[in-house]
N, C-alpha and C. Protein backbone atom coordinates (compact mmCIF):
# COMPACT_ATOMS: atom_id res chain seq x y z
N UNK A 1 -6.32 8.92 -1.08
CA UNK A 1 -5.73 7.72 -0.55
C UNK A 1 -4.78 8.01 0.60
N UNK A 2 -4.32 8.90 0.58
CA UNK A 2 -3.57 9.66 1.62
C UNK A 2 -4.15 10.08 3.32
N UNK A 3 -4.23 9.44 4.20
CA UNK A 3 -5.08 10.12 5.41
C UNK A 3 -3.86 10.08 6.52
N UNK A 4 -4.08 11.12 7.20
CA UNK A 4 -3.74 11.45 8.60
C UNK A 4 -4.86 10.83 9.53
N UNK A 5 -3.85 9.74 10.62
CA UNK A 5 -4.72 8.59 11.37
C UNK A 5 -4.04 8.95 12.72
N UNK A 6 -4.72 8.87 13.57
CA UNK A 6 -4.55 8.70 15.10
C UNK A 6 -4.55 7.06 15.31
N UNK A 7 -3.14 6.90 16.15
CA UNK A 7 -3.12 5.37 16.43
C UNK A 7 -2.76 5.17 17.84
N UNK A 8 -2.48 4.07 18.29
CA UNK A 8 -2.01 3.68 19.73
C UNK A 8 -1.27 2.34 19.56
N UNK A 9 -0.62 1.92 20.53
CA UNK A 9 0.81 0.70 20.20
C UNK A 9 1.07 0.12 21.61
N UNK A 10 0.94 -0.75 21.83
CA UNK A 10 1.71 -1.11 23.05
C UNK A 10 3.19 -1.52 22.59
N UNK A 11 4.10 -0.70 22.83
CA UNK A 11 5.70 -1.11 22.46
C UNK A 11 6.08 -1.59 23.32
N UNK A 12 6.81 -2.59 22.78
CA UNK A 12 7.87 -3.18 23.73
C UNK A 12 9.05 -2.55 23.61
N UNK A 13 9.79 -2.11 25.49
CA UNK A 13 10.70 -1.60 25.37
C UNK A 13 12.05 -2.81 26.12
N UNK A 14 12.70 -2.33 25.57
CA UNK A 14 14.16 -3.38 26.27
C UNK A 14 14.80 -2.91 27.49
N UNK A 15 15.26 -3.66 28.16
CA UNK A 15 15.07 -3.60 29.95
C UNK A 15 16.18 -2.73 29.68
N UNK A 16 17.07 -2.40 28.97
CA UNK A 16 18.18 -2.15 29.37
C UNK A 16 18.24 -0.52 29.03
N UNK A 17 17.05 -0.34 28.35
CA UNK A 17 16.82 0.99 27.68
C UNK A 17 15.86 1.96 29.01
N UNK A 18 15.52 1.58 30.43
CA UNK A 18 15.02 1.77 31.10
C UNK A 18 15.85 1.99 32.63
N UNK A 19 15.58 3.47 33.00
CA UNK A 19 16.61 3.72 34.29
C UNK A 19 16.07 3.01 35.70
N UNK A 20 16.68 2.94 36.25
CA UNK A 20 15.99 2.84 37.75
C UNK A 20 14.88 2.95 38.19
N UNK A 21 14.56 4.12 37.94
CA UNK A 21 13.17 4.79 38.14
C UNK A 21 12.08 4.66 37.26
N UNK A 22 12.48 3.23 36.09
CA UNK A 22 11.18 3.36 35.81
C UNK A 22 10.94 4.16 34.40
N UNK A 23 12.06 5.10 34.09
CA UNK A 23 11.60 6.25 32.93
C UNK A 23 12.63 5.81 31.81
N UNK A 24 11.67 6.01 30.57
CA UNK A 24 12.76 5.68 29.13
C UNK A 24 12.94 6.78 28.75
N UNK A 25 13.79 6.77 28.19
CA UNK A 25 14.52 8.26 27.08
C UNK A 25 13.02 8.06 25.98
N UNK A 26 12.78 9.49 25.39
CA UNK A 26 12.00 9.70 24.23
C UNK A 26 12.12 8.48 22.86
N UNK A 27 13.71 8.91 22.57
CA UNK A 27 14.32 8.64 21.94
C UNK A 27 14.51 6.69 21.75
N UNK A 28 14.13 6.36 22.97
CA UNK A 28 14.06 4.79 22.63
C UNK A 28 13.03 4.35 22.24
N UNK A 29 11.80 5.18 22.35
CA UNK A 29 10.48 4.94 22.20
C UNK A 29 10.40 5.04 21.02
N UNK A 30 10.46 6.59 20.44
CA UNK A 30 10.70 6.72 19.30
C UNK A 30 10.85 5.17 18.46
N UNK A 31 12.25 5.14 18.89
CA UNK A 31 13.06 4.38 17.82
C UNK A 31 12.13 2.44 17.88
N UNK A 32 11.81 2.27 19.01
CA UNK A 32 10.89 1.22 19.29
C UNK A 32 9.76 1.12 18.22
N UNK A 33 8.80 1.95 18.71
CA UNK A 33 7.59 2.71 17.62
C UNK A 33 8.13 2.38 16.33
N UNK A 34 9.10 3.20 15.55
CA UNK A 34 9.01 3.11 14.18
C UNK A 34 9.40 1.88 13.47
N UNK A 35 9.76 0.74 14.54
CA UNK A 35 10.20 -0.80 14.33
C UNK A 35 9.17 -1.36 14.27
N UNK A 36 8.27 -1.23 15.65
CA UNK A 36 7.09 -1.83 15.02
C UNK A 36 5.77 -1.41 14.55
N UNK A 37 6.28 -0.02 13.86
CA UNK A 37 5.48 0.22 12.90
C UNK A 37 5.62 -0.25 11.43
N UNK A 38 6.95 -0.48 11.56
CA UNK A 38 7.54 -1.00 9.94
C UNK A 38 7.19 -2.83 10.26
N UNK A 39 7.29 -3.43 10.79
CA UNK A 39 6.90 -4.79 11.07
C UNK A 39 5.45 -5.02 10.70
N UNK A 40 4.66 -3.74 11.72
CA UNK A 40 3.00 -4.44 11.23
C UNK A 40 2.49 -3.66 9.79
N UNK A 41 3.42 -2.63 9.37
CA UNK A 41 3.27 -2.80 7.61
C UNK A 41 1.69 -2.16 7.48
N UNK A 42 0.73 -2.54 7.60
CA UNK A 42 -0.65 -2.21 7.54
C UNK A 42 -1.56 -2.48 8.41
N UNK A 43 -2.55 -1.60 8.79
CA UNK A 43 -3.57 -1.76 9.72
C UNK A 43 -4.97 -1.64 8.20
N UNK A 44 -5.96 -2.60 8.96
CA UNK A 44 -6.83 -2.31 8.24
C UNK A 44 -8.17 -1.35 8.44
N UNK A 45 -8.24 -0.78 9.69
CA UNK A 45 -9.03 0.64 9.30
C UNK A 45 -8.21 1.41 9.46
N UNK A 46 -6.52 1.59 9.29
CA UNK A 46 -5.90 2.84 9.22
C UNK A 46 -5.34 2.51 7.11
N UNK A 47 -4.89 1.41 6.70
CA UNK A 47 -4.06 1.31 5.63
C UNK A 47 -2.62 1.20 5.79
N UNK A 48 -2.24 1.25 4.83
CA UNK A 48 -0.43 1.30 4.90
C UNK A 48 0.19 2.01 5.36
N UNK A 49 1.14 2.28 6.48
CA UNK A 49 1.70 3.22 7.23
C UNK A 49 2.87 3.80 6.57
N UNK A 50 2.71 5.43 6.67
CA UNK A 50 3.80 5.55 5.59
C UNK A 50 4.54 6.28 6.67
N UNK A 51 4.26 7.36 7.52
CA UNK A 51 5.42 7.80 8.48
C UNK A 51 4.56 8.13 9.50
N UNK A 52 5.45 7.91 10.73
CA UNK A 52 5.00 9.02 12.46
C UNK A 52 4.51 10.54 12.45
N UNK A 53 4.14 10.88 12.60
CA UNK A 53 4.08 12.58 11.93
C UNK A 53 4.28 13.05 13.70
N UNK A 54 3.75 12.24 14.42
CA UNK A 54 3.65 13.13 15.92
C UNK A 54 3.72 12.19 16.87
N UNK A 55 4.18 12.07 17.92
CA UNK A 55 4.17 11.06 19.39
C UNK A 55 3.39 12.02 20.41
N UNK A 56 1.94 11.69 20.60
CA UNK A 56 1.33 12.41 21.58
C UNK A 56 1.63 12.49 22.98
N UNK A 57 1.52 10.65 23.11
CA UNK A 57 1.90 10.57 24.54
C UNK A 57 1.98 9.37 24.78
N UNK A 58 3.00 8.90 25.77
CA UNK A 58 3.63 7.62 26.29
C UNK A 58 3.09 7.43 27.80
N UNK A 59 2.27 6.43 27.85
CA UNK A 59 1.64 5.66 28.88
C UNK A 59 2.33 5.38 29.92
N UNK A 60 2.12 5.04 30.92
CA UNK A 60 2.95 4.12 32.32
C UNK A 60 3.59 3.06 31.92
N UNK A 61 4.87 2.05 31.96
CA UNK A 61 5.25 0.82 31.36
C UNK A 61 4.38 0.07 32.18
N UNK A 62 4.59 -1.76 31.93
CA UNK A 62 3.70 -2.18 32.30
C UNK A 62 4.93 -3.34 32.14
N UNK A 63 4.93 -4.48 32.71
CA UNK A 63 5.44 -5.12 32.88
C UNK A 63 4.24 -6.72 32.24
N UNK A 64 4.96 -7.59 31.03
CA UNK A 64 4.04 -8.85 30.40
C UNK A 64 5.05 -9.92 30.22
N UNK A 65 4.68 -10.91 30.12
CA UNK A 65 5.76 -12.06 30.00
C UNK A 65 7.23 -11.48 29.96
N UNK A 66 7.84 -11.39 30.71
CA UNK A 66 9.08 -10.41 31.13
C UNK A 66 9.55 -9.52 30.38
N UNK A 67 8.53 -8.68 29.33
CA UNK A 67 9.09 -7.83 28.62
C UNK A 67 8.51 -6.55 29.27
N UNK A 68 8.51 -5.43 28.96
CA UNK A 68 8.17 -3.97 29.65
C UNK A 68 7.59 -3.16 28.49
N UNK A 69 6.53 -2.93 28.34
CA UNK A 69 5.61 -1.88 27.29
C UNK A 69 5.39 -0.78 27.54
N UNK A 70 4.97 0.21 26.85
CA UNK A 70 4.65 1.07 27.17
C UNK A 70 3.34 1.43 25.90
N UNK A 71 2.17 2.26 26.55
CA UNK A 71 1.24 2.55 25.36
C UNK A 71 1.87 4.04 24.90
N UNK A 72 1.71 4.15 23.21
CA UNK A 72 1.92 5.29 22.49
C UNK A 72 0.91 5.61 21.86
N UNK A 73 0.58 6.87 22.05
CA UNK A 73 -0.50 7.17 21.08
C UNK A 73 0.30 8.26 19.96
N UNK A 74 0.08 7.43 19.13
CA UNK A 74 0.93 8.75 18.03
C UNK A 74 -0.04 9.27 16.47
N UNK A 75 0.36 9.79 15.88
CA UNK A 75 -0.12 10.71 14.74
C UNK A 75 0.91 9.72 13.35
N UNK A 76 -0.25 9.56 12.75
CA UNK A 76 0.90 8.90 11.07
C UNK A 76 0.15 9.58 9.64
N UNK A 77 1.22 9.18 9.13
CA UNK A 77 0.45 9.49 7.97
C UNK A 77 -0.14 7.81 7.17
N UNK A 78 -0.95 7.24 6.13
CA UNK A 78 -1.25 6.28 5.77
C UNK A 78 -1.44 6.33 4.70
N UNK A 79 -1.50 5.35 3.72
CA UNK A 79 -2.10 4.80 2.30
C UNK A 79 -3.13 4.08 2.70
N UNK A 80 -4.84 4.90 1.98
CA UNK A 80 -5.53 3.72 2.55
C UNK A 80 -6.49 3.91 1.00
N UNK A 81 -6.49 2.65 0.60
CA UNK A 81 -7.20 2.50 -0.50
C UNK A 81 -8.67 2.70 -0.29
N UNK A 82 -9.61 3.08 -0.99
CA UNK A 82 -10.81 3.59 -0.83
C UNK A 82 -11.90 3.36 -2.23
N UNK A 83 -12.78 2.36 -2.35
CA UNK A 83 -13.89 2.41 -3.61
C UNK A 83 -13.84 3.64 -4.20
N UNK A 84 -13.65 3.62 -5.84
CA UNK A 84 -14.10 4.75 -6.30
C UNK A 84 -12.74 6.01 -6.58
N UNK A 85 -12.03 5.84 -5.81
CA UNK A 85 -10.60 6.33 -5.81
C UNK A 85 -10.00 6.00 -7.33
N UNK A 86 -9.61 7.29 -7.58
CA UNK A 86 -8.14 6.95 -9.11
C UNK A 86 -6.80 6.95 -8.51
N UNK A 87 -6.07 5.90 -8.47
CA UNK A 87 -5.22 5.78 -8.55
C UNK A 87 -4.08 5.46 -10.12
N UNK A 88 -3.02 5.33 -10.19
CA UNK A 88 -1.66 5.12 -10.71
C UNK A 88 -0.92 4.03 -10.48
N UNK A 89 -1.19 2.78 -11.58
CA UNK A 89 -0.07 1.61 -10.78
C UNK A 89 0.83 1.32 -12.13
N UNK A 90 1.58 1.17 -12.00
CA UNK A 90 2.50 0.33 -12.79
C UNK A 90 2.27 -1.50 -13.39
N UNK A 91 2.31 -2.03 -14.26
CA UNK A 91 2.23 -3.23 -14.69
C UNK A 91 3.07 -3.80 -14.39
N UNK A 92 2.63 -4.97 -13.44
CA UNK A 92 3.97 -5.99 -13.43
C UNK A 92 3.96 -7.52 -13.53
N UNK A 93 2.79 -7.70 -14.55
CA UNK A 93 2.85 -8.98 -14.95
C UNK A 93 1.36 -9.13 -15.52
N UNK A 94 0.82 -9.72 -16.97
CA UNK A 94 -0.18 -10.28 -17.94
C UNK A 94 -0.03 -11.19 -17.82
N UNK A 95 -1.84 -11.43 -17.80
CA UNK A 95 -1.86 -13.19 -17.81
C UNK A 95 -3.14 -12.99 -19.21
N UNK A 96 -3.72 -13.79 -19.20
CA UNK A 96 -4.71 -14.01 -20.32
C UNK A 96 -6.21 -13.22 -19.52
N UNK A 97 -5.96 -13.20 -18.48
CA UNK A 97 -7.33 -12.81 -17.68
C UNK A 97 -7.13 -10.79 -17.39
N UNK A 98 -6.25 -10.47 -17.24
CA UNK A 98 -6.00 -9.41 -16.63
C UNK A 98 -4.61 -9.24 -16.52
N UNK A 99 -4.55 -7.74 -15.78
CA UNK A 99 -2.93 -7.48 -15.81
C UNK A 99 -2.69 -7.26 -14.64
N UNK A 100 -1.96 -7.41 -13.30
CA UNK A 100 -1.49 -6.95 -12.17
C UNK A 100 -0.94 -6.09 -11.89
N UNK A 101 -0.76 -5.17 -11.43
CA UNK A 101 -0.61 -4.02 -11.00
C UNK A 101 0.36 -3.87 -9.46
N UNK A 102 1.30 -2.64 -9.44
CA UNK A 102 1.94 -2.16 -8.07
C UNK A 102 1.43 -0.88 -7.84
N UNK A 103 0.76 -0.35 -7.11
CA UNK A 103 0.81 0.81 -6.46
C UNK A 103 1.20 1.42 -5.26
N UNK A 104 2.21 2.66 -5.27
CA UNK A 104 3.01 2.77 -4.11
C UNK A 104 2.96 1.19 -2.98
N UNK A 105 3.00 0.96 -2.20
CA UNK A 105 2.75 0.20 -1.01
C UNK A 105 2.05 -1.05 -1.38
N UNK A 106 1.08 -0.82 -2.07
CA UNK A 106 -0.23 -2.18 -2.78
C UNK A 106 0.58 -2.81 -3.77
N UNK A 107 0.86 -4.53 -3.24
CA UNK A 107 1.80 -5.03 -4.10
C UNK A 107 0.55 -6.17 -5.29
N UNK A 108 -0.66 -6.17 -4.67
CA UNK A 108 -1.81 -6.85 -5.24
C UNK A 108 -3.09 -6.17 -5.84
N UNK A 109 -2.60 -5.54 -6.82
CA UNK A 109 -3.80 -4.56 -7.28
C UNK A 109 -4.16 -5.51 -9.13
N UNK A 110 -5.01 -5.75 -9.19
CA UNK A 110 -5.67 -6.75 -10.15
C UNK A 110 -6.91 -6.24 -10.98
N UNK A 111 -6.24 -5.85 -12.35
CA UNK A 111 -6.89 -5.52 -13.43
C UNK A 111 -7.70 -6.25 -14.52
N UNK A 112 -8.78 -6.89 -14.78
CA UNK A 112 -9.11 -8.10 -15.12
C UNK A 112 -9.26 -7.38 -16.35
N UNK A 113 -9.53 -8.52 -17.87
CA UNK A 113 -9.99 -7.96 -18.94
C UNK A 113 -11.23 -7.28 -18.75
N UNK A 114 -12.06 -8.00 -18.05
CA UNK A 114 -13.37 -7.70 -18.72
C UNK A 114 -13.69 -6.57 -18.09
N UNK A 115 -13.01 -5.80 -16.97
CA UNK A 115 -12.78 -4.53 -16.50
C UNK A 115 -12.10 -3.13 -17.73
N UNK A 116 -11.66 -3.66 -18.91
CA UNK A 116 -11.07 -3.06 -19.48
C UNK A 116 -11.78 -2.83 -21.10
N UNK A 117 -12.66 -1.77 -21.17
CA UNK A 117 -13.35 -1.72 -22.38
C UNK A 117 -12.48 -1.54 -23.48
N UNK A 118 -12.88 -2.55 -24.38
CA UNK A 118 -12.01 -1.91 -25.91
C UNK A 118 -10.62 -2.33 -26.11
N UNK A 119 -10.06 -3.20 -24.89
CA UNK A 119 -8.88 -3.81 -24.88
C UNK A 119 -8.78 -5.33 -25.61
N UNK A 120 -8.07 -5.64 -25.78
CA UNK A 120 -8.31 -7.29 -26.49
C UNK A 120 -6.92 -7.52 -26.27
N UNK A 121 -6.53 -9.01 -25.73
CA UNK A 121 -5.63 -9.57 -25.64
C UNK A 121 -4.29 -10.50 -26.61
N UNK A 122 -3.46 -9.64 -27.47
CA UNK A 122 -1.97 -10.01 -27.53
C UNK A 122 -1.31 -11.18 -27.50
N UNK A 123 -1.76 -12.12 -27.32
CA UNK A 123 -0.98 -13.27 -26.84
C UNK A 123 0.71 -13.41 -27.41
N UNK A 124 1.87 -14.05 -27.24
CA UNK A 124 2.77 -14.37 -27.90
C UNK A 124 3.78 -14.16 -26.50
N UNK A 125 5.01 -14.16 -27.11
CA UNK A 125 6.55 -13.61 -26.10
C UNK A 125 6.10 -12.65 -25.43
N UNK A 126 5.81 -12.13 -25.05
CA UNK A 126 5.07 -10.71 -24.74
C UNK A 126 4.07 -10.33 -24.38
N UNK A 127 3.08 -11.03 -23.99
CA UNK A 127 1.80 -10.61 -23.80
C UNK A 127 1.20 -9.13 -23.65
N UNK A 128 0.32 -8.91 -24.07
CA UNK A 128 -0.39 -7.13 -23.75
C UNK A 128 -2.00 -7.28 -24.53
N UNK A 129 -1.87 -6.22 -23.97
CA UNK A 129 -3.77 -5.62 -23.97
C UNK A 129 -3.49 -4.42 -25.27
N UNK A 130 -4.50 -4.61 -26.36
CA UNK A 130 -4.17 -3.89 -27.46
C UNK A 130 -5.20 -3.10 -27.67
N UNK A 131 -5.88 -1.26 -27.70
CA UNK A 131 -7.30 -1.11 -27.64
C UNK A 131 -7.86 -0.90 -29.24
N UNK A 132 -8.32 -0.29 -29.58
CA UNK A 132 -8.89 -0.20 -31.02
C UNK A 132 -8.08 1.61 -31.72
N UNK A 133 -7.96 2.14 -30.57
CA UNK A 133 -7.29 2.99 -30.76
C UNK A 133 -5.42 2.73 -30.81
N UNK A 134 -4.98 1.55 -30.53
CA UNK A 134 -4.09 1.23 -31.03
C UNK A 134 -2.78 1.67 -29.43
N UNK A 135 -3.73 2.22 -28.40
CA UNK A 135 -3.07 2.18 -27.03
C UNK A 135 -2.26 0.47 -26.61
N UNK A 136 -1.91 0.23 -25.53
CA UNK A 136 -1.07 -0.86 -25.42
C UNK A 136 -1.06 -0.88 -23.57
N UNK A 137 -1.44 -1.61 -23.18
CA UNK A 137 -0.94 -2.00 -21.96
C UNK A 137 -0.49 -3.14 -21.42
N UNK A 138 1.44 -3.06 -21.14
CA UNK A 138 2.37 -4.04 -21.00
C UNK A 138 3.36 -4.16 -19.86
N UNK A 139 3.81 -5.09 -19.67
CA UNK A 139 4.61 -4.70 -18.74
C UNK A 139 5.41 -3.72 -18.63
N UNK A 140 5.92 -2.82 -17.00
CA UNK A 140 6.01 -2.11 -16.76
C UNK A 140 5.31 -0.40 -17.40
N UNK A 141 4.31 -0.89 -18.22
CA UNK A 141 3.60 0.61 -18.37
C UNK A 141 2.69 0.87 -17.08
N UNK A 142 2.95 2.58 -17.04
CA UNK A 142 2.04 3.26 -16.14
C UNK A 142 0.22 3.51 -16.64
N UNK A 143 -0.64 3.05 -15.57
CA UNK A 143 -1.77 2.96 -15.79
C UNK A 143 -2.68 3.44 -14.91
N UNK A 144 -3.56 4.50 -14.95
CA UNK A 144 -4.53 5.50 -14.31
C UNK A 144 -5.34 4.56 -14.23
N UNK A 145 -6.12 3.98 -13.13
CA UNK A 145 -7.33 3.52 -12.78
C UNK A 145 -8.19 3.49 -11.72
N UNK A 146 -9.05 3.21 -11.89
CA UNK A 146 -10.33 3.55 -10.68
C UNK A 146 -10.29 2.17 -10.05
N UNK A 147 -10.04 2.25 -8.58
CA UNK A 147 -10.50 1.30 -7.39
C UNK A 147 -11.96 0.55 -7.52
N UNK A 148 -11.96 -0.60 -7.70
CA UNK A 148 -13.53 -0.88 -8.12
C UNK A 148 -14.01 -1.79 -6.58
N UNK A 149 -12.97 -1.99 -6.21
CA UNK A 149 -13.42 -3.05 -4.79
C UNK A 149 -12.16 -3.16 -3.88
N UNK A 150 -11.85 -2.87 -2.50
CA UNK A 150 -10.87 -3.43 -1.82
C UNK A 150 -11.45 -4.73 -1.03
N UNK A 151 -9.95 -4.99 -0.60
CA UNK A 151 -10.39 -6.14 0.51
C UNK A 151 -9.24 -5.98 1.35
N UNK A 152 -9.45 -6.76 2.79
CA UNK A 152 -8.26 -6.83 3.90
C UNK A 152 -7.91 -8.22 3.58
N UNK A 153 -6.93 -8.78 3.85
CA UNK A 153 -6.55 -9.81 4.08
C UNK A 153 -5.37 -9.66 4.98
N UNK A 154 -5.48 -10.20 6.42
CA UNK A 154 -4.94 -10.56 7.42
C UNK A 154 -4.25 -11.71 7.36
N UNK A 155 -4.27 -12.81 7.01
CA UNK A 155 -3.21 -13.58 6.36
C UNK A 155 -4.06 -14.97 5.41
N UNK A 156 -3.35 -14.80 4.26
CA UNK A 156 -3.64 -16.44 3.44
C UNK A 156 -2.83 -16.80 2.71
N UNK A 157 -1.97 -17.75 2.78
CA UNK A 157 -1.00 -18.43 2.26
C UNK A 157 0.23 -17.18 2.72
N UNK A 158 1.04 -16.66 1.44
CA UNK A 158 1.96 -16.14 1.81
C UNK A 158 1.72 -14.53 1.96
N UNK A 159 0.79 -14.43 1.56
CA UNK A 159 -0.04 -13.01 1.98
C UNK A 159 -0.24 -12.78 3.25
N UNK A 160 0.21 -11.55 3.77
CA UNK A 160 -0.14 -10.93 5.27
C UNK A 160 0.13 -9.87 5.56
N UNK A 161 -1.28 -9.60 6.03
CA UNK A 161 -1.13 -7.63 6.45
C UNK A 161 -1.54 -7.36 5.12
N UNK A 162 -2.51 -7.51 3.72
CA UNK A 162 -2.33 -6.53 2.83
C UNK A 162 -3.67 -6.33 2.58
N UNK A 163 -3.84 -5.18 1.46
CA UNK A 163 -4.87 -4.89 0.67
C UNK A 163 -4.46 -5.08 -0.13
N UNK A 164 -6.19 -6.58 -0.91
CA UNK A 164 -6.47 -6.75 -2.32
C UNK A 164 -7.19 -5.97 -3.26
N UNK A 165 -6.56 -5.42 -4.35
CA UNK A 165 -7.44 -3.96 -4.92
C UNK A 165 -8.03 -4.77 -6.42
N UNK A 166 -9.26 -4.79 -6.73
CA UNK A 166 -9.93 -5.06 -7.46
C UNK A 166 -9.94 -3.82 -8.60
N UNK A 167 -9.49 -3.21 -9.63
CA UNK A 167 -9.26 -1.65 -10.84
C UNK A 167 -9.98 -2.04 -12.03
N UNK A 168 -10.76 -1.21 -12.03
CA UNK A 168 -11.21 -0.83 -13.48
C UNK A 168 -10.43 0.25 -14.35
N UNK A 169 -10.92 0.02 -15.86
CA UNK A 169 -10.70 1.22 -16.62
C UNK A 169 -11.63 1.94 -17.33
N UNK A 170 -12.90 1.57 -16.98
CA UNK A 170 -14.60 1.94 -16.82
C UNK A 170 -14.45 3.47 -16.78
N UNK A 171 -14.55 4.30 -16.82
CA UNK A 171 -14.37 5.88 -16.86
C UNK A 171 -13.61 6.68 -17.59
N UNK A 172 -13.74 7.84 -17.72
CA UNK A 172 -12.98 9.13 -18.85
C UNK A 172 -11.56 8.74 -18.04
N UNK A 173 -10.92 9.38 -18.86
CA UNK A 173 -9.26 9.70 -18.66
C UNK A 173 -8.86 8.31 -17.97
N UNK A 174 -9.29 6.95 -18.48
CA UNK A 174 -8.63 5.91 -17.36
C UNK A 174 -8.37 4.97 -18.87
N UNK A 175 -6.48 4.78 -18.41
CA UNK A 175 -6.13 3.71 -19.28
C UNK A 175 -4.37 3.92 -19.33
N UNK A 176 -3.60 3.39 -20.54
CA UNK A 176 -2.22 3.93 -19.84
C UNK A 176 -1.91 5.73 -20.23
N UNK A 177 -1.03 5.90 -19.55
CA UNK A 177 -0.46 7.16 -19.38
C UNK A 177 1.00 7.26 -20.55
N UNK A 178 1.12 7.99 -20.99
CA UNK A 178 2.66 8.03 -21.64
C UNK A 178 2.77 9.26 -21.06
N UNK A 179 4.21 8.92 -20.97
CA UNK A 179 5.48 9.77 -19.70
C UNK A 179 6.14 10.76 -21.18
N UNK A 180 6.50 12.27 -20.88
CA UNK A 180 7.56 12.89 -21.83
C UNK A 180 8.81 12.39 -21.68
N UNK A 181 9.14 12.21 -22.64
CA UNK A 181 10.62 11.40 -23.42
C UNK A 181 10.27 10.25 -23.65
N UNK A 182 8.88 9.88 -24.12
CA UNK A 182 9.00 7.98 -24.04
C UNK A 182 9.38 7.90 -25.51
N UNK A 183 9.70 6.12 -25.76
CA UNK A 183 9.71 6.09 -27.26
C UNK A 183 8.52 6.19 -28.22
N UNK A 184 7.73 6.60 -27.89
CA UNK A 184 6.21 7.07 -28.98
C UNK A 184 6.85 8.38 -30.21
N UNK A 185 5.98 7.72 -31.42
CA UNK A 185 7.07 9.03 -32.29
C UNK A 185 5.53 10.08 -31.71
N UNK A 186 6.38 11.27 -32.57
CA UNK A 186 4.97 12.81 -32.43
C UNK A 186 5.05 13.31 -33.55
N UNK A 187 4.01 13.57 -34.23
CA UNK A 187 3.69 13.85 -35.61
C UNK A 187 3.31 15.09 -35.47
């Protein structure tokens, strides 16, 4: 899920950050870049931007509706979700259908029942997924699962910029995880 991406940016730089001649300090670019890299949050054939790793090279400015750009081509690192991928999300909310999920950056990762063999649904104060083996998946438990479908979504309703992750628990070693020191006794 992790990739090293080659990107490019037209930044906007501020007039005042620009000498006479035309030339910006590194250092404003820089600092430009990693603003609106944190603003556009996700690209969808790069994923979630997690850091700059490199600034290759800064273009000629260019002068657009009275602001001044410059192109960057830089080096990042990314989160990019991928079919088939195991990931690790955390539970953060049961409904009767499935459980929702956070993973690093992915605030929409969606675990349905019928994705979940051997689980059966809990109802009460509390809701959870109960398996036959007597496992439990509830809020805030950690949960190993396989990517069964992404999607982009560029904007709908209050959603924008993200990936929708569709998880199974269809495969070996996929279901929750218990952490050392939890409250589980050990016999």
């Amino acid at each position: 899920m992790l990739h090293e991406a080659e990107c490019n940016y037209h930044v906007p730089i501020p007039a005042q950050d620009i000498d006479k001649n035309g030339k910006v300090a590194l250092s404003s670019v820089a600092t430009c870049l990693l603003k609106c890299v944190l603003e556009l949050k996700a690209a969808e054939r790069c994923g979630y931007f997690l850091a700059v790793t490199k600034l290759k090279s800064i273009g000629k400015g260019y002068e657009f509706s009275g602001s001044c750009y410059f192109r960057v081509d830089f080096n990042c690192r990314t989160f990019l979700p991928v079919d088939g991928e195991i990931m690790v999300g955390v539970v953060s909310a049961i409904d009767i259908f499935g459980a929702y999920l956070k993973c690093g950056p992915m605030n929409y990762v969606y675990l349905p029942a019928h994705k979940m063999p051997g689980f059966h649904l809990v109802d009460g104060k509390n809701p959870h997924f109960l398996a036959d083996n007597l496992s439990r998946i509830e809020n805030g438990d950690m949960i190993r699962c396989k990517v069964f479908a992404v999607r982009w979504i560029e904007k709908i309703r209050h959603i924008e910029r993200e990936f929708i992750i569709l998880a199974s628990l269809e495969g070996d070693g996929l279901g929750p995880i218990s952490l050392p020191g939890s409250d589980e006794m050990h016999f």
